[in-house]
PDB file of N, CA and C in Angstrom:
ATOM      1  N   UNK A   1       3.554 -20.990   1.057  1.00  0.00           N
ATOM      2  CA  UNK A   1       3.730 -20.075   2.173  1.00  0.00           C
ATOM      3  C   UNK A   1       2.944 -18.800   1.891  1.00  0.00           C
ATOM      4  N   UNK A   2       2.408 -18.318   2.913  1.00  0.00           N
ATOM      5  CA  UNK A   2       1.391 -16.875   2.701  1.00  0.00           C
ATOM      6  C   UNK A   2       2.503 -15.938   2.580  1.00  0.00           C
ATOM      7  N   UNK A   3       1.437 -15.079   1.858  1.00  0.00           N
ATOM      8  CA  UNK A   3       2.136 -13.678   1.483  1.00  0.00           C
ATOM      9  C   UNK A   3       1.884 -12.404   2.492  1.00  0.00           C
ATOM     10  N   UNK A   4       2.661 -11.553   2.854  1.00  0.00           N
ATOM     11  CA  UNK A   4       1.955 -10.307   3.986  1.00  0.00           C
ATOM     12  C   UNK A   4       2.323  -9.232   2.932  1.00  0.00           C
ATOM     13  N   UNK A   5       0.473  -8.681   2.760  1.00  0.00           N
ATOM     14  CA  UNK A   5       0.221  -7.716   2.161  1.00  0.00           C
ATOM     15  C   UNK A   5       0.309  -6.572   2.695  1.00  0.00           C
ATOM     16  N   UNK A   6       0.605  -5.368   1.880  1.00  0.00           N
ATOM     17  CA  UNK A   6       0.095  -3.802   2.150  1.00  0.00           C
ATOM     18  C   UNK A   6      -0.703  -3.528   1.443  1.00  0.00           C
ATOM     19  N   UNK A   7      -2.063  -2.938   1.541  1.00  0.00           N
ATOM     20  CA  UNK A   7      -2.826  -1.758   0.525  1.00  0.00           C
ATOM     21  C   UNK A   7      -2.348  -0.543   0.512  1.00  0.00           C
ATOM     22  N   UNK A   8      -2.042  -0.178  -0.036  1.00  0.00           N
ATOM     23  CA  UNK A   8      -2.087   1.252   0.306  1.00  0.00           C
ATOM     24  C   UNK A   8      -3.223   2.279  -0.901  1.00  0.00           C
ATOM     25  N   UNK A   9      -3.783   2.832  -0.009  1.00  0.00           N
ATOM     26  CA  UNK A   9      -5.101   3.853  -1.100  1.00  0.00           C
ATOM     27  C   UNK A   9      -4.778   5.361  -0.678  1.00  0.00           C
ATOM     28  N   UNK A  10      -5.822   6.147  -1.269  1.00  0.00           N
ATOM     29  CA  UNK A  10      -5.377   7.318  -1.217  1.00  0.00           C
ATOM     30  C   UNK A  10      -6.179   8.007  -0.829  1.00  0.00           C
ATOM     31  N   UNK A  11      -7.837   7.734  -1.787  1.00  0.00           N
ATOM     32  CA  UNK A  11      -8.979   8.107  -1.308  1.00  0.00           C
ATOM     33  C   UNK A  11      -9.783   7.380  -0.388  1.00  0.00           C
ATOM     34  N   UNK A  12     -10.598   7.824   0.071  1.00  0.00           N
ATOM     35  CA  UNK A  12     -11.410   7.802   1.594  1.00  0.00           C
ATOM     36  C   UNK A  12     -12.714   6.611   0.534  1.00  0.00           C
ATOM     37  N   UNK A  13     -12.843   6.988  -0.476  1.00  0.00           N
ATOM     38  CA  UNK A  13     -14.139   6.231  -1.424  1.00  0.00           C
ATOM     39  C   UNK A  13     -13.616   5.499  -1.556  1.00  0.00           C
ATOM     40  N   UNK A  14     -12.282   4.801  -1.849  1.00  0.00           N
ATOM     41  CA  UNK A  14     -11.770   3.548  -2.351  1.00  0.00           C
ATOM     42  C   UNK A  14     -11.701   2.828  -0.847  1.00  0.00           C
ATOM     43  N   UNK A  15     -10.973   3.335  -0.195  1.00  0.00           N
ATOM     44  CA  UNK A  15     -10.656   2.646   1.408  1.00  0.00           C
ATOM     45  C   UNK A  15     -11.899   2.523   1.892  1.00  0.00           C
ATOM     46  N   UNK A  16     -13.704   2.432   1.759  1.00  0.00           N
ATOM     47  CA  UNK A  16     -14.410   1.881   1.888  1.00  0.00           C
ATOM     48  C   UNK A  16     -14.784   0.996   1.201  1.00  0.00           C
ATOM     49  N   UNK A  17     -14.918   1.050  -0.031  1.00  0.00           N
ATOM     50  CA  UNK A  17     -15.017  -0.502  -1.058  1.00  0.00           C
ATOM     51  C   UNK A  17     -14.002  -1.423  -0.553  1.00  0.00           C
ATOM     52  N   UNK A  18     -12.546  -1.268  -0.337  1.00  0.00           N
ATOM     53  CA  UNK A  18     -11.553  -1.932  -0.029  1.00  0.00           C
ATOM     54  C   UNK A  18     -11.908  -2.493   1.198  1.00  0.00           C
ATOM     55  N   UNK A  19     -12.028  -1.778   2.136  1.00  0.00           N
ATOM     56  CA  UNK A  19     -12.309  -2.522   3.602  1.00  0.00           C
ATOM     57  C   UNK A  19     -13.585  -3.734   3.761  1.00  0.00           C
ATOM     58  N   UNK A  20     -14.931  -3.335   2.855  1.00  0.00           N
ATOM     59  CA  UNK A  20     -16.218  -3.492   2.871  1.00  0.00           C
ATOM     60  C   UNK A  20     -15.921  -5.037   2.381  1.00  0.00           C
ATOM     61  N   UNK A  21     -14.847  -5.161   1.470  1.00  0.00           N
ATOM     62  CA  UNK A  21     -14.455  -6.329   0.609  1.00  0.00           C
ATOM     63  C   UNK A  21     -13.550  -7.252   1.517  1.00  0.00           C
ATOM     64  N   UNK A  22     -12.724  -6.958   2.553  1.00  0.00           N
ATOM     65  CA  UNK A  22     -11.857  -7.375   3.320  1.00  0.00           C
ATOM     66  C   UNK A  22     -12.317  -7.718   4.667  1.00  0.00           C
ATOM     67  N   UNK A  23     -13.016  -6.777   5.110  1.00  0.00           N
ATOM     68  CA  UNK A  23     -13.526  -7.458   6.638  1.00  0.00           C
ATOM     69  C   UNK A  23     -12.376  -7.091   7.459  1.00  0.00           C
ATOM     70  N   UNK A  24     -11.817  -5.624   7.251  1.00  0.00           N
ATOM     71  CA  UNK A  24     -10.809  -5.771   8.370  1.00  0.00           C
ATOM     72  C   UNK A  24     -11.194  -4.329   9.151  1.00  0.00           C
ATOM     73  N   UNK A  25     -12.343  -4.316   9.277  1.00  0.00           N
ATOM     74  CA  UNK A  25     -12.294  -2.260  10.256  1.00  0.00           C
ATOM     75  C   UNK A  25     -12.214  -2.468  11.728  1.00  0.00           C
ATOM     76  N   UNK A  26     -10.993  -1.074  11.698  1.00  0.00           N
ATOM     77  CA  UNK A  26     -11.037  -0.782  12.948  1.00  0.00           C
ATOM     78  C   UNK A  26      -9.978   0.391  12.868  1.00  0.00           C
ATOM     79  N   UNK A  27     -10.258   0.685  14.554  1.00  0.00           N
ATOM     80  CA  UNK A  27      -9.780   2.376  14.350  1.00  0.00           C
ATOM     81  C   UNK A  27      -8.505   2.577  14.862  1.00  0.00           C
ATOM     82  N   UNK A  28      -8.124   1.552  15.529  1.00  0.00           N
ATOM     83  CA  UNK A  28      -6.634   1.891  16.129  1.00  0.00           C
ATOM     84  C   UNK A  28      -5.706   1.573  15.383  1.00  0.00           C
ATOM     85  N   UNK A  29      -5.172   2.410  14.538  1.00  0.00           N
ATOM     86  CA  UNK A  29      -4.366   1.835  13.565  1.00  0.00           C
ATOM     87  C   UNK A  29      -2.423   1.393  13.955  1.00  0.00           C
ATOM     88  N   UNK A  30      -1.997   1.781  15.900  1.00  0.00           N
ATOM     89  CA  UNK A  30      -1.274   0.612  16.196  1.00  0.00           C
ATOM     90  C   UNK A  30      -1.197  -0.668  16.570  1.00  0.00           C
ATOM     91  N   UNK A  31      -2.810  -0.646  16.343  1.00  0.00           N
ATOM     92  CA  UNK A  31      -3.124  -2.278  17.094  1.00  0.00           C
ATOM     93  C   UNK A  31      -3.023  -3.125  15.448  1.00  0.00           C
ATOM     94  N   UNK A  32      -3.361  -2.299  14.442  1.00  0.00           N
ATOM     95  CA  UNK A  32      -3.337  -2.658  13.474  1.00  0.00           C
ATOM     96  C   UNK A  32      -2.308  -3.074  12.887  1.00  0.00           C
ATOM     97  N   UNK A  33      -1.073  -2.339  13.173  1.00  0.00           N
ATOM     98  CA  UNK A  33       0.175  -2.591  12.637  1.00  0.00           C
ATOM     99  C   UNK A  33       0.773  -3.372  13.358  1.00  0.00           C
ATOM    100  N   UNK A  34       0.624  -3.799  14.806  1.00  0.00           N
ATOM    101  CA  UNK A  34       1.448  -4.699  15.642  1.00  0.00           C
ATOM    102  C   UNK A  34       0.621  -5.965  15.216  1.00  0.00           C
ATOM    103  N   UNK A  35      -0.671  -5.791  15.492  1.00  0.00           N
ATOM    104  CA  UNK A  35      -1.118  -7.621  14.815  1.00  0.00           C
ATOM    105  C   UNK A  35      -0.758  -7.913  13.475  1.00  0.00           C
ATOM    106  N   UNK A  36      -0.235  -7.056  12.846  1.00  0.00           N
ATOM    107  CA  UNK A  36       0.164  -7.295  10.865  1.00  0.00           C
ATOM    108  C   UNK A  36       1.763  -7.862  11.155  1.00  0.00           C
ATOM    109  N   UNK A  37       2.289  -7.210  12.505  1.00  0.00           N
ATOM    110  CA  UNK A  37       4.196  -7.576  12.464  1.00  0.00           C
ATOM    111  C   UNK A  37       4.140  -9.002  13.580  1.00  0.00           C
ATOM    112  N   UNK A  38       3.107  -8.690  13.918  1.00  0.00           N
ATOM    113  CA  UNK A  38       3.172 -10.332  14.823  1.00  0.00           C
ATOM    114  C   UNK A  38       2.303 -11.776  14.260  1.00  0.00           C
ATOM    115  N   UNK A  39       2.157 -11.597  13.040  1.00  0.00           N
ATOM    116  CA  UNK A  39       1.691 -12.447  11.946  1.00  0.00           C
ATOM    117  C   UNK A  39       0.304 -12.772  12.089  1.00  0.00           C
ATOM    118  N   UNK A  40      -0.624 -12.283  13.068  1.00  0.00           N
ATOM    119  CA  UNK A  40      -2.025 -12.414  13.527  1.00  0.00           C
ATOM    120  C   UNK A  40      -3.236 -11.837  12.122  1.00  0.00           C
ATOM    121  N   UNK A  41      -2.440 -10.966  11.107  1.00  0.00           N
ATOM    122  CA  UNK A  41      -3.285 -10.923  10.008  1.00  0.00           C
ATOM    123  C   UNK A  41      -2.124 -10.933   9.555  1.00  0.00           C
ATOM    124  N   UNK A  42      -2.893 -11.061   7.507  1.00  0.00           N
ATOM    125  CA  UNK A  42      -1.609 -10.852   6.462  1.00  0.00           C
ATOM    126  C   UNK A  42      -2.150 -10.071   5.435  1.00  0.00           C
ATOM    127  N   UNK A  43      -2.726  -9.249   6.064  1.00  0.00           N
ATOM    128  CA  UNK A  43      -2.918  -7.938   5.027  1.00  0.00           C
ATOM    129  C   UNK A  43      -3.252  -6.865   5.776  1.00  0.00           C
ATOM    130  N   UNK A  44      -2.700  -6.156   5.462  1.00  0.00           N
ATOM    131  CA  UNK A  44      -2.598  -4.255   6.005  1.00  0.00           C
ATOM    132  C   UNK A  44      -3.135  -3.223   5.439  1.00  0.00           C
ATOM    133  N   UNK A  45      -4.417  -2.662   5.751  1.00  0.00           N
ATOM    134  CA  UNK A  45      -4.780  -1.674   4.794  1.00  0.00           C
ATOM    135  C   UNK A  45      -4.742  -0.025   5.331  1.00  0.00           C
ATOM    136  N   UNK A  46      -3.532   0.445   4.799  1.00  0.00           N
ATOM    137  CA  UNK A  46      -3.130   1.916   4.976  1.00  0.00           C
ATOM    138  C   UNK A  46      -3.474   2.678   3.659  1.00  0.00           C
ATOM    139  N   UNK A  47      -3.127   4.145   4.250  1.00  0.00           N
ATOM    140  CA  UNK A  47      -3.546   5.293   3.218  1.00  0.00           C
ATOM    141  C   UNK A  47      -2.195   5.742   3.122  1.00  0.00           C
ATOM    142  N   UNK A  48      -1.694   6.327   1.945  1.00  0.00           N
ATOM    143  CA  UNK A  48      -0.649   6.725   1.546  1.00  0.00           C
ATOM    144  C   UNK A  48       0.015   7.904   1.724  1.00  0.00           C
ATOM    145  N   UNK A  49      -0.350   8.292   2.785  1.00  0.00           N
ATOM    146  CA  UNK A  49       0.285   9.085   3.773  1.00  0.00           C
ATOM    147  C   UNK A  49       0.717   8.530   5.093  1.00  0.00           C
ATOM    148  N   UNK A  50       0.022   7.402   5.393  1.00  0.00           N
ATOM    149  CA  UNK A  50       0.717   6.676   6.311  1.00  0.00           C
ATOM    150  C   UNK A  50       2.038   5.838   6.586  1.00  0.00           C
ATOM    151  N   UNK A  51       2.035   5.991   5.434  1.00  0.00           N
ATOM    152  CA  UNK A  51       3.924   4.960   5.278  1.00  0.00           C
ATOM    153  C   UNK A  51       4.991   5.838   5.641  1.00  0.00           C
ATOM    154  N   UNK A  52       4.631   7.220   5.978  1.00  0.00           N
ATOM    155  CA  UNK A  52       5.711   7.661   6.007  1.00  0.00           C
ATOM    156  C   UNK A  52       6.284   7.314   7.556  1.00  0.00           C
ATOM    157  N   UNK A  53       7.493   7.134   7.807  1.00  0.00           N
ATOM    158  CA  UNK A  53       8.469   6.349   9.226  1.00  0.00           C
ATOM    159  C   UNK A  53       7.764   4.985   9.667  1.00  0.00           C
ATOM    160  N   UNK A  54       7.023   4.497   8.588  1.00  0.00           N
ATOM    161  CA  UNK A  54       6.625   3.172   9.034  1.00  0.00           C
ATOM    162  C   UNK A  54       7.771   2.319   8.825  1.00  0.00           C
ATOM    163  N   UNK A  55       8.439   1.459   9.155  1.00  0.00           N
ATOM    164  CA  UNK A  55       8.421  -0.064   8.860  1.00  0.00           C
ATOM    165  C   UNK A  55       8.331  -1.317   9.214  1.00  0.00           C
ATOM    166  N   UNK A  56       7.457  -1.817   7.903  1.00  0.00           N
ATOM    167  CA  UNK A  56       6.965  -2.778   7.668  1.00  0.00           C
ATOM    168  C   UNK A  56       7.481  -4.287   7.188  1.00  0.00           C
ATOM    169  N   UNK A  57       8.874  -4.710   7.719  1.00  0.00           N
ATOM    170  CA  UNK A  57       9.319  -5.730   7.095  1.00  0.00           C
ATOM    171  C   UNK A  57       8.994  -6.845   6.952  1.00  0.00           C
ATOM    172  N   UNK A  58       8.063  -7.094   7.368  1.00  0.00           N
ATOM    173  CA  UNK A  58       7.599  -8.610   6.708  1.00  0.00           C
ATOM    174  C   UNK A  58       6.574  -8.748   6.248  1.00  0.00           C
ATOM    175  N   UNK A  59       6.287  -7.297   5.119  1.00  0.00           N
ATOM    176  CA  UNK A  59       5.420  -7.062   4.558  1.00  0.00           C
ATOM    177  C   UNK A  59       6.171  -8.262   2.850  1.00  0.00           C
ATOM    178  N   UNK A  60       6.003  -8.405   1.762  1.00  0.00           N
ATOM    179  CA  UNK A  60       6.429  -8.675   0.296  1.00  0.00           C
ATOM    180  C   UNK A  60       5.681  -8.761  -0.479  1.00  0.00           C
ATOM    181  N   UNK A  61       4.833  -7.809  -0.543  1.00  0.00           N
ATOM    182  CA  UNK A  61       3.656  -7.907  -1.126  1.00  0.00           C
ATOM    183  C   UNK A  61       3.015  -6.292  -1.358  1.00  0.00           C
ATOM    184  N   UNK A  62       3.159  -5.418  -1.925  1.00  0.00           N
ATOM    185  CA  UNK A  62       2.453  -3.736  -2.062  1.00  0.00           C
ATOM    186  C   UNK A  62       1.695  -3.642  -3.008  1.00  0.00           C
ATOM    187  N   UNK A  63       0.840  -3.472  -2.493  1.00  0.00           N
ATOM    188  CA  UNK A  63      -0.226  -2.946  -3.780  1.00  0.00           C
ATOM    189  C   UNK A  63      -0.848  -1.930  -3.394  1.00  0.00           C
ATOM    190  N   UNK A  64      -0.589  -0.406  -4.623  1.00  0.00           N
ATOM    191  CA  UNK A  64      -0.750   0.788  -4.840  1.00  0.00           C
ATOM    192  C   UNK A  64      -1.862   1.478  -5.600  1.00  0.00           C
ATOM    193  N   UNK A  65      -2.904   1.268  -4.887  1.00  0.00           N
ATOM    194  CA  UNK A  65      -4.518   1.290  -5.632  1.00  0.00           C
ATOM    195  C   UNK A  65      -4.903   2.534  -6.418  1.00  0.00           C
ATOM    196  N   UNK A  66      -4.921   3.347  -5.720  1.00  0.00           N
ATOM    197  CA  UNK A  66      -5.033   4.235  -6.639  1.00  0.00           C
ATOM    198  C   UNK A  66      -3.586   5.913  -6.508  1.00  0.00           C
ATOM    199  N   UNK A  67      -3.397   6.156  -7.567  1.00  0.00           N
ATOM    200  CA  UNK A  67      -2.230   6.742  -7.562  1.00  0.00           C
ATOM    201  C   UNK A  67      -2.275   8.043  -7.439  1.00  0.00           C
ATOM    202  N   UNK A  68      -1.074   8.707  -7.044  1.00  0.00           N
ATOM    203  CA  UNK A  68      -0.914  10.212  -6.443  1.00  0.00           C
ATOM    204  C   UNK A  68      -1.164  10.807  -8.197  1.00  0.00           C
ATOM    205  N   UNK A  69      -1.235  12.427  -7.863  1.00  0.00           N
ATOM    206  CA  UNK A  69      -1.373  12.869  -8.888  1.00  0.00           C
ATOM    207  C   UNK A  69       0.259  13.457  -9.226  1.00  0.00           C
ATOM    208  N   UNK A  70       0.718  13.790  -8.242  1.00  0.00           N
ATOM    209  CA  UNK A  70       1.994  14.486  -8.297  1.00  0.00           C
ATOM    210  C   UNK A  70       2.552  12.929  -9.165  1.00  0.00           C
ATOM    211  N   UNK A  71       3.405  13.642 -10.603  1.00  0.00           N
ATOM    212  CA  UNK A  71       3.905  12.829 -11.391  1.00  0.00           C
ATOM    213  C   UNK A  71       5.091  12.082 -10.919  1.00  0.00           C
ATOM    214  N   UNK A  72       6.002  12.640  -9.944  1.00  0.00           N
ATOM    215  CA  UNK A  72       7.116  12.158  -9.878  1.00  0.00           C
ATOM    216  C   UNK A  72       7.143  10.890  -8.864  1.00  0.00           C
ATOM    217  N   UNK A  73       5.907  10.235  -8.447  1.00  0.00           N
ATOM    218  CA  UNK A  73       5.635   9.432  -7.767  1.00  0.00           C
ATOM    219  C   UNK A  73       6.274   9.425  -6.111  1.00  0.00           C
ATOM    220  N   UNK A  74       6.473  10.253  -5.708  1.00  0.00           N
ATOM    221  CA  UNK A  74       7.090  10.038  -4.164  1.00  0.00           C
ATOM    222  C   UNK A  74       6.358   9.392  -3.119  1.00  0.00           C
ATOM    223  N   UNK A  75       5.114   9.936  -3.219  1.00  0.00           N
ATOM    224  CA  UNK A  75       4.464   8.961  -2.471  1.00  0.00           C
ATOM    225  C   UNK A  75       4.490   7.533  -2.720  1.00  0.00           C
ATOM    226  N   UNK A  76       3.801   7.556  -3.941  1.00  0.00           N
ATOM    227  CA  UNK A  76       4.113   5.890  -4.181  1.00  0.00           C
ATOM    228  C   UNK A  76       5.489   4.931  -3.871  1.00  0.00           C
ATOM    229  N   UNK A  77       6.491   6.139  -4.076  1.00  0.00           N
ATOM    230  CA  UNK A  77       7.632   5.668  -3.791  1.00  0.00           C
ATOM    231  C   UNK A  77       7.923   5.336  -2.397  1.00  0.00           C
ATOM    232  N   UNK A  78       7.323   6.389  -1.180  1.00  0.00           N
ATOM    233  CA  UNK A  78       7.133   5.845  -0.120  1.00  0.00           C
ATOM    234  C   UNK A  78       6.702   4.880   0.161  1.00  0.00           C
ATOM    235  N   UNK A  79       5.445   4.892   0.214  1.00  0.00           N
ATOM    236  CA  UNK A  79       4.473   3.587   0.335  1.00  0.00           C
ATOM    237  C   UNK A  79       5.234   2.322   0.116  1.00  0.00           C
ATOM    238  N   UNK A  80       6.162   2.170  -0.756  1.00  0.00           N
ATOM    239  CA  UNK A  80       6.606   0.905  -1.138  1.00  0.00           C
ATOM    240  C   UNK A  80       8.346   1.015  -0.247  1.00  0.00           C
ATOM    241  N   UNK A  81       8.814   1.708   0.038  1.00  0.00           N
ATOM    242  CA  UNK A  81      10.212   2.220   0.683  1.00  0.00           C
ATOM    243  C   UNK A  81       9.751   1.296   2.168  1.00  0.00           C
ATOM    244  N   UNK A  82       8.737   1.439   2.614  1.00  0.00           N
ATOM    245  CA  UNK A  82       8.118   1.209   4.034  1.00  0.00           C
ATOM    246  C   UNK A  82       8.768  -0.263   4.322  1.00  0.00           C
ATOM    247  N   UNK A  83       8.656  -1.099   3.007  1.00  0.00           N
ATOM    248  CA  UNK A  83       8.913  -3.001   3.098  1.00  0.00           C
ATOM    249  C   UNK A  83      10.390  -2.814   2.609  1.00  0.00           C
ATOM    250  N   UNK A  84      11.432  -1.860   2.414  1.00  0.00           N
ATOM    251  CA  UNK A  84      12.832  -1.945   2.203  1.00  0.00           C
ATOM    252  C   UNK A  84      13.397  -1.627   3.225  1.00  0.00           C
ATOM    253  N   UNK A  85      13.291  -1.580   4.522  1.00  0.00           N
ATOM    254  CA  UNK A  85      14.038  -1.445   5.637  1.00  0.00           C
ATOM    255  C   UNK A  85      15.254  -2.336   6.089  1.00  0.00           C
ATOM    256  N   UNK A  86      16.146  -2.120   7.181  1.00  0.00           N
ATOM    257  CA  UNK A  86      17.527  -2.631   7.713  1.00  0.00           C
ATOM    258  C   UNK A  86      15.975  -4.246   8.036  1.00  0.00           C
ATOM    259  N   UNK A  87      16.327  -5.225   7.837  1.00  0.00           N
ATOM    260  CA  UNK A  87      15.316  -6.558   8.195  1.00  0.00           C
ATOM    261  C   UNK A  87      14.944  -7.167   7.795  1.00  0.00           C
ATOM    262  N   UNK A  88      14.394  -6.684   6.160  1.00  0.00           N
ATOM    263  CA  UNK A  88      13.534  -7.226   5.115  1.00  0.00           C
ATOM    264  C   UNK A  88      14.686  -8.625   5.003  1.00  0.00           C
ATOM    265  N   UNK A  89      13.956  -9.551   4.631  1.00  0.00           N
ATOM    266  CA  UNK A  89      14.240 -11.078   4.577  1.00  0.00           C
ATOM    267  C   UNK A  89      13.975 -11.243   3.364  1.00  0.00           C
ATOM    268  N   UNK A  90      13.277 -10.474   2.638  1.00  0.00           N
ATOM    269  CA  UNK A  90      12.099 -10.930   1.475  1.00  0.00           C
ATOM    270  C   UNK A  90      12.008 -10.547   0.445  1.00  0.00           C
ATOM    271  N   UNK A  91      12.308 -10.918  -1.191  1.00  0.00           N
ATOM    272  CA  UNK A  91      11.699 -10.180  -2.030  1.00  0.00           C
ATOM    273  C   UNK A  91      10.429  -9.544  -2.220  1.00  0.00           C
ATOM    274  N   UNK A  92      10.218  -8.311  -2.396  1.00  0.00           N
ATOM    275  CA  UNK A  92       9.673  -7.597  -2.425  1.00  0.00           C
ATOM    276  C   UNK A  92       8.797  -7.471  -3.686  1.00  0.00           C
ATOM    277  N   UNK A  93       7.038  -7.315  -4.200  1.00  0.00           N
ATOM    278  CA  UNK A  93       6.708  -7.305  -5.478  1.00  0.00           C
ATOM    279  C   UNK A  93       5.529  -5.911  -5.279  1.00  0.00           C
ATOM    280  N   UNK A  94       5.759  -5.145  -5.829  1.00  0.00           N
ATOM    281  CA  UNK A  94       4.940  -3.484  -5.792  1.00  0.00           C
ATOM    282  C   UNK A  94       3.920  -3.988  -6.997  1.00  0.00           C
ATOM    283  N   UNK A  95       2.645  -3.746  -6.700  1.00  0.00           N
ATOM    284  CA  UNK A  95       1.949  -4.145  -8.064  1.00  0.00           C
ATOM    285  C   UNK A  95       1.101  -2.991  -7.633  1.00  0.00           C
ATOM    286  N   UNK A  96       1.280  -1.937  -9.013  1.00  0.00           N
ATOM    287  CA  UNK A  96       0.047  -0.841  -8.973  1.00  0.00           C
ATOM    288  C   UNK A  96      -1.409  -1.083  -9.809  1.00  0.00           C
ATOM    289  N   UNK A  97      -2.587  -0.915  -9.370  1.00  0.00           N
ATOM    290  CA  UNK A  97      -3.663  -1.308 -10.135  1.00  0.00           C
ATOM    291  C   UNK A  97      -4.522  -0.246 -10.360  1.00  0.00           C
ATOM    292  N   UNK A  98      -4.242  -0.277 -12.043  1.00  0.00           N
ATOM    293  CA  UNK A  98      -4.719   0.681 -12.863  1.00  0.00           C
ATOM    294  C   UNK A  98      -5.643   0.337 -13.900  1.00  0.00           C
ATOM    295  N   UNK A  99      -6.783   0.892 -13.721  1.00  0.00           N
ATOM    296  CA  UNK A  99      -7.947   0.554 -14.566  1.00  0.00           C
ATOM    297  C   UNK A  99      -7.803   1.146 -16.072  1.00  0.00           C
ATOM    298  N   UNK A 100      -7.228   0.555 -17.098  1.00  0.00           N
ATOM    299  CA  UNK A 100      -7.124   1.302 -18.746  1.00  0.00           C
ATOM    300  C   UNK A 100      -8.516   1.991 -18.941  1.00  0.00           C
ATOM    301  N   UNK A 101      -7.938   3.434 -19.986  1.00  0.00           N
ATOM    302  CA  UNK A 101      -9.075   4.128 -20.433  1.00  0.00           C
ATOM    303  C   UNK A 101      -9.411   4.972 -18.976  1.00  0.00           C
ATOM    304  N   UNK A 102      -9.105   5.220 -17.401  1.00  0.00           N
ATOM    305  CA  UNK A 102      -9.400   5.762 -17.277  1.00  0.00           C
ATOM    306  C   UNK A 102      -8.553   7.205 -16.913  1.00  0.00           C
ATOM    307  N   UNK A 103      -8.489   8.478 -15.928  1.00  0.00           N
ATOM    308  CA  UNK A 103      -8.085   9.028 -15.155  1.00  0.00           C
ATOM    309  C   UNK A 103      -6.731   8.451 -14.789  1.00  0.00           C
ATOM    310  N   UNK A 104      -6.644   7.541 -13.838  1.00  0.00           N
ATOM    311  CA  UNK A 104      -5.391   6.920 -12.840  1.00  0.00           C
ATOM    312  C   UNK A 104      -4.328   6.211 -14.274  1.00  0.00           C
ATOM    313  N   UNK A 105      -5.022   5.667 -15.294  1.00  0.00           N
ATOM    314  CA  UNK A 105      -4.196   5.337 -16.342  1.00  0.00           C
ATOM    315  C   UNK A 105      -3.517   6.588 -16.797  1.00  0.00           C
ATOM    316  N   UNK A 106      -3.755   7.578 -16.983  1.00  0.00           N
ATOM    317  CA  UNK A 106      -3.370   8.834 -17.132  1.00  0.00           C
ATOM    318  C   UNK A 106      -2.358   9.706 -16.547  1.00  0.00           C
ATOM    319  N   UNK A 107      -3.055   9.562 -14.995  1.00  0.00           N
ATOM    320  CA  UNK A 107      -2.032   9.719 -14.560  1.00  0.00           C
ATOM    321  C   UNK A 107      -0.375   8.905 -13.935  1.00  0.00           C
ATOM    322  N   UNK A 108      -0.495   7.386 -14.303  1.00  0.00           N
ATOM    323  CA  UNK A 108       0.424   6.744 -14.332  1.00  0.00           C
ATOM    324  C   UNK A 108       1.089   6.968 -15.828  1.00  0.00           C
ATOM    325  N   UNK A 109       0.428   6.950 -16.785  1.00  0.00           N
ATOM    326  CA  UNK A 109       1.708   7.399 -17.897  1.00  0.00           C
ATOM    327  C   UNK A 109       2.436   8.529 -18.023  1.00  0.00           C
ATOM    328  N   UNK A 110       1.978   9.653 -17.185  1.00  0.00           N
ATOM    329  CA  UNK A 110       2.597  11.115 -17.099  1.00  0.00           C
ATOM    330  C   UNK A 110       3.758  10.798 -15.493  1.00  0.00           C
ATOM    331  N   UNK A 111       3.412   9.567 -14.893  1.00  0.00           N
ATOM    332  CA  UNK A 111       4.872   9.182 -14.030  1.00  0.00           C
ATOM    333  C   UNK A 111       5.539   8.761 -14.727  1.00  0.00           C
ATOM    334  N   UNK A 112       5.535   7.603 -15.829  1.00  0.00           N
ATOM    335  CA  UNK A 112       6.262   6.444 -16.231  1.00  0.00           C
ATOM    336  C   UNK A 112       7.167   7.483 -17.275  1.00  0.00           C
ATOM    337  N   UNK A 113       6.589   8.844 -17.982  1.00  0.00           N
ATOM    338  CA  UNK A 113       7.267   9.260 -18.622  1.00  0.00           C
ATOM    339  C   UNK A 113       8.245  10.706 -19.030  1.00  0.00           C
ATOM    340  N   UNK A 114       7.996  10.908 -16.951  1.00  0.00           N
ATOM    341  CA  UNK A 114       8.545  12.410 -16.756  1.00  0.00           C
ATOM    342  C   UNK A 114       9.837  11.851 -16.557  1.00  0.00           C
TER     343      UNK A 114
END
């Protein structure tokens, strides 16, 4: 059974490699979210300011590309809050992707250990 993804990014440089790789542009981003809840795609690519009063329940799938700087993770914590709504059917799997040795590794160990 397919999985329904979220991206969520942060920067404007990543959300072009990301899209360029995906094949999904376009500008209306409620046409975007109603074809993602009416199963017509299965991947969603938002910026992490966008999750906020979204939900997304038949999303089970988050992946958190590149990470806030603010340590205490809220955003990130949003971003992923979006697929825990009154609906969700689904286990849920948050996978953040962090390149070792650089910056974003950095700043994920100053979350993991405030």
């Amino acid at each position: 059974m397919g999985h329904k993804v979220l991206v969520f990014i942060q920067t404007h440089k990543m959300s072009g490699i990301i899209e360029m790789n995906i094949d999904r542009k376009t500008k209306d981003r409620q046409f975007k979210v109603n074809s993602f809840q009416k199963g017509y795609s299965s991947i969603l690519l938002l910026t992490t300011g966008a999750s906020v009063g979204l939900a997304l329940t038949v999303a089970d799938r988050v992946f958190i590309v590149d990470p806030d700087w603010n340590p205490r993770q809220v955003i990130e914590d949003q971003c992923s809050s979006c697929t825990y709504r009154i609906g969700q059917k689904k286990d849920v799997i948050v996978y953040r992707l962090i390149t070792s040795g650089t910056t974003e590794e950095k700043i994920y160990r100053k979350q993991v250990c405030v």
